[in-house]
C-alpha atoms as a PDB file:
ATOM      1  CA  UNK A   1      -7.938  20.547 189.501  1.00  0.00           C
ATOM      2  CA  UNK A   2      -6.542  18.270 192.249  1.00  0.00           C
ATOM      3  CA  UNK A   3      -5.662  16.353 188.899  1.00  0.00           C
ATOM      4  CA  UNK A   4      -3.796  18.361 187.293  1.00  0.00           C
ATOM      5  CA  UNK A   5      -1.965  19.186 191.268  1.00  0.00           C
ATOM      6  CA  UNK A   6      -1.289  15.273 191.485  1.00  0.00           C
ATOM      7  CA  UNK A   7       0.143  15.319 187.919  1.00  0.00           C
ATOM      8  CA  UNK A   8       2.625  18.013 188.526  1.00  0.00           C
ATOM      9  CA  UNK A   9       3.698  16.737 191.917  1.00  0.00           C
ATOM     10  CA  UNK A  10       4.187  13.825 190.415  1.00  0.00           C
ATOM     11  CA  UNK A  11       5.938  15.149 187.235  1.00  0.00           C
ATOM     12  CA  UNK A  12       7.674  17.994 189.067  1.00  0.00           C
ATOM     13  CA  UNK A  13      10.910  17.790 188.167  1.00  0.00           C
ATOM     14  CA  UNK A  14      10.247  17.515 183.920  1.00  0.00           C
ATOM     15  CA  UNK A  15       8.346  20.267 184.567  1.00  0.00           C
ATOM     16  CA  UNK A  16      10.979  22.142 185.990  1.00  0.00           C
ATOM     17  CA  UNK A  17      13.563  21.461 183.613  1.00  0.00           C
ATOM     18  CA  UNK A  18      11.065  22.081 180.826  1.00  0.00           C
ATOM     19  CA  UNK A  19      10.561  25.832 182.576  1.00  0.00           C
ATOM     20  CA  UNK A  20      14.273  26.250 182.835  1.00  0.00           C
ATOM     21  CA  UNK A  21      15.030  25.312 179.282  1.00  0.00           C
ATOM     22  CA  UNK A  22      11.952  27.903 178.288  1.00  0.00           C
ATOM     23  CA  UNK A  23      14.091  30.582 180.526  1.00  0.00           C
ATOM     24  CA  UNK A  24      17.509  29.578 179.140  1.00  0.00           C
ATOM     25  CA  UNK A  25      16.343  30.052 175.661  1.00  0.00           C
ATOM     26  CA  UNK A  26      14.427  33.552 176.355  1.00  0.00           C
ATOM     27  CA  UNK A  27      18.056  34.774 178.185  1.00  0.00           C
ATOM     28  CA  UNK A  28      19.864  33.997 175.473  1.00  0.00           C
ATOM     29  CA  UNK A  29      17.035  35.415 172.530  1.00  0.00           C
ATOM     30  CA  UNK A  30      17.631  38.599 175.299  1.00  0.00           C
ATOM     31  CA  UNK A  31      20.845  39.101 175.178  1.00  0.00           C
ATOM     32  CA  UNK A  32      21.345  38.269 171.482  1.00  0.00           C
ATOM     33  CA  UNK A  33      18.117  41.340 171.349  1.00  0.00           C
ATOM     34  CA  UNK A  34      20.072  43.051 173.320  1.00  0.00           C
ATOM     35  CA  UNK A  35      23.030  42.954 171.442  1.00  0.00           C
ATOM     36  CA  UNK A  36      21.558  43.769 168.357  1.00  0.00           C
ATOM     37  CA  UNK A  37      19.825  46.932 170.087  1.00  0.00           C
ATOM     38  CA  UNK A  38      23.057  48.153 171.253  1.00  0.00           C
ATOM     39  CA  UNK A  39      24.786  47.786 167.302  1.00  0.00           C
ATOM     40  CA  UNK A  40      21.880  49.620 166.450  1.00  0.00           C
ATOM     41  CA  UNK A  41      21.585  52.347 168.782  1.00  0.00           C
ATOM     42  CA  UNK A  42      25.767  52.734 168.076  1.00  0.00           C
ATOM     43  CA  UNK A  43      25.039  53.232 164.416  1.00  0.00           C
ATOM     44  CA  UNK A  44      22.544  55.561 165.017  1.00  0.00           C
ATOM     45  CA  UNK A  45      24.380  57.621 167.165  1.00  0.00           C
ATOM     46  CA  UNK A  46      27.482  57.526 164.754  1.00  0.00           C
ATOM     47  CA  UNK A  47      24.846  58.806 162.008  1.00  0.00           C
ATOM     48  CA  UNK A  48      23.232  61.801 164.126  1.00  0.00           C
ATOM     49  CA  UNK A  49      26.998  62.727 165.210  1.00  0.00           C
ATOM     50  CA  UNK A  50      28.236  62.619 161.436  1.00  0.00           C
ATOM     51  CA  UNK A  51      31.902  61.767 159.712  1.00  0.00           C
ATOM     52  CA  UNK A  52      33.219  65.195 161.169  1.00  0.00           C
ATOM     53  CA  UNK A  53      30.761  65.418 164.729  1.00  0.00           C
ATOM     54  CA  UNK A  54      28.076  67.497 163.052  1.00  0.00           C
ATOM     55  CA  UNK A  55      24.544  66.344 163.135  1.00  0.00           C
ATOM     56  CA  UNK A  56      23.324  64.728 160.391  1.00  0.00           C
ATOM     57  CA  UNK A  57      21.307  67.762 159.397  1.00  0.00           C
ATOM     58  CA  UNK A  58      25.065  69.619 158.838  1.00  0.00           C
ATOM     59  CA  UNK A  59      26.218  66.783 157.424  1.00  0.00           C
ATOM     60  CA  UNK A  60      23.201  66.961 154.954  1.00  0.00           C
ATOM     61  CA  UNK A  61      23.495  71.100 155.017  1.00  0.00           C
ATOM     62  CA  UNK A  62      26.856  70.388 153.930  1.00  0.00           C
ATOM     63  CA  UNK A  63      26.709  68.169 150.982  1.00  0.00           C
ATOM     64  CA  UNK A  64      23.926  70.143 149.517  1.00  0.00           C
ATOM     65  CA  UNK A  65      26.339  73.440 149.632  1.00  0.00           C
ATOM     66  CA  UNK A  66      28.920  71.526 147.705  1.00  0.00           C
ATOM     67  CA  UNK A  67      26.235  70.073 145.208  1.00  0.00           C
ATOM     68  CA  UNK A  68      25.340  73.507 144.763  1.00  0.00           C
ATOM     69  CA  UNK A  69      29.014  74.681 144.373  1.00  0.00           C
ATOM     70  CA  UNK A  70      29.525  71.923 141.882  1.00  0.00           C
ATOM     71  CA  UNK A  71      26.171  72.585 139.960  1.00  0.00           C
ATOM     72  CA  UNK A  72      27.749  76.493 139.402  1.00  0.00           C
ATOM     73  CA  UNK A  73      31.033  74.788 138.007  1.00  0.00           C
ATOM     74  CA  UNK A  74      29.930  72.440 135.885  1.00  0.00           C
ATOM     75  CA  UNK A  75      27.203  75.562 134.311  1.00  0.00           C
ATOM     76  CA  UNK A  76      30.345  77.489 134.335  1.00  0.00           C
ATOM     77  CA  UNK A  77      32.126  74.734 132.296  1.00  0.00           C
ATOM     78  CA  UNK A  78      29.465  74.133 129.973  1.00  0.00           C
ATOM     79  CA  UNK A  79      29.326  77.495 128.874  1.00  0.00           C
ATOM     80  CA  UNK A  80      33.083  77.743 128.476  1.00  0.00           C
ATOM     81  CA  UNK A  81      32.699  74.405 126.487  1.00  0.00           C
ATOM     82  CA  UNK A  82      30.173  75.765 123.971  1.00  0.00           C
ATOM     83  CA  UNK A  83      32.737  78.948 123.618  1.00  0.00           C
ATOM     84  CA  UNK A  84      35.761  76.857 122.747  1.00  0.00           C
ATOM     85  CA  UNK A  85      33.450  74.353 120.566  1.00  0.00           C
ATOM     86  CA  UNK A  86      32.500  77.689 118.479  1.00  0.00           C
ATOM     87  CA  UNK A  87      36.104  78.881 118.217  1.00  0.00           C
ATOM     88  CA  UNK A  88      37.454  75.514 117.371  1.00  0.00           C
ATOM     89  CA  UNK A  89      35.140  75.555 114.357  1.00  0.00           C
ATOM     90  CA  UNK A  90      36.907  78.256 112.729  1.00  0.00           C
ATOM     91  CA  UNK A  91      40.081  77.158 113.752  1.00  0.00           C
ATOM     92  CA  UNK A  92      42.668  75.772 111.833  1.00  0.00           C
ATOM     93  CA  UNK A  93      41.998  71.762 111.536  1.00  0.00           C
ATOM     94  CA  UNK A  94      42.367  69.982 108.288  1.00  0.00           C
ATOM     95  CA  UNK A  95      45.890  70.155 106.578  1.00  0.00           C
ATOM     96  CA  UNK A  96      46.278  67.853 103.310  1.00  0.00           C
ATOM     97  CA  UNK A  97      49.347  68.735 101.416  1.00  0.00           C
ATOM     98  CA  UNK A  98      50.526  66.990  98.036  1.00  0.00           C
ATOM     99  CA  UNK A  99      53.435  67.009  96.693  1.00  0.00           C
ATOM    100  CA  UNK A 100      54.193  66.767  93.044  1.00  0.00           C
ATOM    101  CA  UNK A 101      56.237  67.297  89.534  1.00  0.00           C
ATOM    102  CA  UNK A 102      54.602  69.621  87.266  1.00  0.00           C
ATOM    103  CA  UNK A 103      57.403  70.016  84.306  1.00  0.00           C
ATOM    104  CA  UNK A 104      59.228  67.318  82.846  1.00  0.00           C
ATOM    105  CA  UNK A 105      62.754  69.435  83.254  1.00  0.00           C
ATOM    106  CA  UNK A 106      62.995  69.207  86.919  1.00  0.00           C
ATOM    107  CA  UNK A 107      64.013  66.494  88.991  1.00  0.00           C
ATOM    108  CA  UNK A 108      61.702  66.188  91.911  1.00  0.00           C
ATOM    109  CA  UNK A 109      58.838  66.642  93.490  1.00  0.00           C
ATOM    110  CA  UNK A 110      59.761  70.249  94.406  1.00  0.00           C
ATOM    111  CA  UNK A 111      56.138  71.822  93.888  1.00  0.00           C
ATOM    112  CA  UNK A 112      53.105  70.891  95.907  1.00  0.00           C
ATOM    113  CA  UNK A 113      49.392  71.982  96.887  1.00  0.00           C
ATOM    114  CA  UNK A 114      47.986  72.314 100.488  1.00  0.00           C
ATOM    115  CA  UNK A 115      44.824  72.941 101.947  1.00  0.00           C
ATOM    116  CA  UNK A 116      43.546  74.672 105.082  1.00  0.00           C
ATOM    117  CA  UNK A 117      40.521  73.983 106.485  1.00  0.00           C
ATOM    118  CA  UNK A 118      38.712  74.507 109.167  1.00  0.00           C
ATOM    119  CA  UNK A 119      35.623  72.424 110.843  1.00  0.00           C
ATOM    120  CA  UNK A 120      33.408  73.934 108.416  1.00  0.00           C
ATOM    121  CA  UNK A 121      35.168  73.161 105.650  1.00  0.00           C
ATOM    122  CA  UNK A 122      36.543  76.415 104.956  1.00  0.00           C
ATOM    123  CA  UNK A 123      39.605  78.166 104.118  1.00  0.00           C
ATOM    124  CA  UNK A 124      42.140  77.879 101.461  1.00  0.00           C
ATOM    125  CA  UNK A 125      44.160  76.260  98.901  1.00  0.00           C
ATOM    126  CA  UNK A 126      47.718  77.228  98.491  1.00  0.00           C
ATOM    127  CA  UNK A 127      49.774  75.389  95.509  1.00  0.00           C
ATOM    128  CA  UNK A 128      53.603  75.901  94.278  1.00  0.00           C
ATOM    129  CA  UNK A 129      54.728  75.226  90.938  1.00  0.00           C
ATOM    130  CA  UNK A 130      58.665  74.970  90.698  1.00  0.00           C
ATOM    131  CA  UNK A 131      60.257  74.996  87.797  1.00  0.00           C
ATOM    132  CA  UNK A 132      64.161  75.938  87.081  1.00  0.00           C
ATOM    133  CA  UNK A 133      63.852  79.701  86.636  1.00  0.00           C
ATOM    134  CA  UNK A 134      60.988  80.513  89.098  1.00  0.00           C
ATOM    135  CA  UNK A 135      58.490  79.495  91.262  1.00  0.00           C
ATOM    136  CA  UNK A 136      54.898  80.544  91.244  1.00  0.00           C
ATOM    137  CA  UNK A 137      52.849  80.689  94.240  1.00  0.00           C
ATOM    138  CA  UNK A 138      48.854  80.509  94.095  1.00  0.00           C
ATOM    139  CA  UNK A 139      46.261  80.997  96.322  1.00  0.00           C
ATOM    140  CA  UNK A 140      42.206  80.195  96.229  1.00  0.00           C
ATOM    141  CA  UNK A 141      39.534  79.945  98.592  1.00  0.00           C
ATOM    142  CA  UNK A 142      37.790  77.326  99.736  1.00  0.00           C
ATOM    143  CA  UNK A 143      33.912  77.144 101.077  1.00  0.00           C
ATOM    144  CA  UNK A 144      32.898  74.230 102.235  1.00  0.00           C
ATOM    145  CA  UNK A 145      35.212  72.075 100.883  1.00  0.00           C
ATOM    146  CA  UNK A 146      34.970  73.791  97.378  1.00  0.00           C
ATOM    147  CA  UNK A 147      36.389  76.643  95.647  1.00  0.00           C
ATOM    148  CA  UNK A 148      34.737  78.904  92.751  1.00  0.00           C
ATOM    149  CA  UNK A 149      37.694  78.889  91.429  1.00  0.00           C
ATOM    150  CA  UNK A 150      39.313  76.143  88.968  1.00  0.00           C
ATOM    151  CA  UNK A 151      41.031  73.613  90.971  1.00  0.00           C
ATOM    152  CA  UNK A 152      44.357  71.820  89.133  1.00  0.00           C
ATOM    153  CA  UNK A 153      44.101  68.031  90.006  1.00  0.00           C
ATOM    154  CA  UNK A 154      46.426  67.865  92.509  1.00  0.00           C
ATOM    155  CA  UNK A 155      44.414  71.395  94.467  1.00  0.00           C
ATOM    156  CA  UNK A 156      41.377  68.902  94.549  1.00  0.00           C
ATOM    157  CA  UNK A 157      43.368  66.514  96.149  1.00  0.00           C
ATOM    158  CA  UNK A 158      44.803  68.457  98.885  1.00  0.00           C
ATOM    159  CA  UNK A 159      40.925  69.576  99.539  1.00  0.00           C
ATOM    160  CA  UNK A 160      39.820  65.920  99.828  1.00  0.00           C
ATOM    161  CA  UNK A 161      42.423  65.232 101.878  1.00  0.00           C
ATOM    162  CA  UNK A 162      42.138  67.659 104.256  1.00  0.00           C
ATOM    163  CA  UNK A 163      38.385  67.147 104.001  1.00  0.00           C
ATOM    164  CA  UNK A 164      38.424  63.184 104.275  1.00  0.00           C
ATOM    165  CA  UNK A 165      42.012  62.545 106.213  1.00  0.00           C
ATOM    166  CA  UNK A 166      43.095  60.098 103.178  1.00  0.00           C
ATOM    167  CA  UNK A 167      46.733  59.803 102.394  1.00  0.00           C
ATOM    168  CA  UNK A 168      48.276  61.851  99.537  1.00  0.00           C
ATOM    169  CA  UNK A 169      49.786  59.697  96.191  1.00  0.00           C
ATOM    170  CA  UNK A 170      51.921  61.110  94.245  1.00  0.00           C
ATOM    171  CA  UNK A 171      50.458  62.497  90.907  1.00  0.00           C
ATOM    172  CA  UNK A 172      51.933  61.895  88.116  1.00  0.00           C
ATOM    173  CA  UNK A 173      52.995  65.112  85.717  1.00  0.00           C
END
């Protein structure tokens, strides 16, 4: 013991400065523990008062009663989706119209053939021959993209177009 006395008496002032260098570097891991404690306890606060000074438990309360709002709407819209989607089947949505020259004695292509369809395929074909004295109308039905009746060439056409969106050419008659 009387040793290790002589050896710091001796050595006093290292010792010292090695003590205050140990206490300089725990003040500042302190403070910079300190610091961090105070961001954190800030951020916590800020979270417990929420965006709008509720507790987080109305902030929570909150965004649950809107989820559920927006769970109703978007049920609501479905539904009205699969309406519409049913409707729009039987709507009016494939037009193919061709136009062409059945008689020799005419100048133009003054008579055509179009087709209705819906999104199932059905509905009708509608075709006018024109020809100096008159003009006949004529309408079939179509099912499914075919008719039971017989289709002229350019009738078929209008079908496939309306069925496949392809571009009419003029038929020549």
């Amino acid at each position: 013991m009387s040793d290790l006395n002589r050896f710091l008496a001796d050595n006093l002032a290292v010792v010292v400065a090695v003590l205050a260098a140990v206490l300089a570097v725990l003040t500042v891991v302190t403070v910079a523990q300190w610091a961090r404690l105070g961001r954190a306890v800030r951020g916590y606060r800020s979270l417990l008062g929420g965006s709008d000074g509720g507790s987080l438990q109305q902030v929570l309360d909150a965004h649950i009663g809107t989820v559920g709002t927006v769970r109703e709407q978007l049920e609501q819209l479905v539904l009205l989706y699969d309406h519409l989607e049913a409707r729009s089947r039987g709507s009016l949505q494939h037009v193919g119209v061709v136009r062409f020259n059945p008689f020799e004695d005419t100048g133009s292509d003054q008579s055509f053939a179009i087709a209705l369809l819906d999104g199932r395929r059905d509905g009708i074909v509608i075709s006018s021959l024109h020809g100096r004295g008159q003009t006949r109308i004529f309408a079939k039905p179509v099912s499914s993209g075919e008719s039971t009746h017989t289709l002229s060439d350019e009738e078929a056409q209008a079908i496939r177009i309306a069925s496949e969106g392809t571009s009419a050419k003029p038929a020549v008659g």
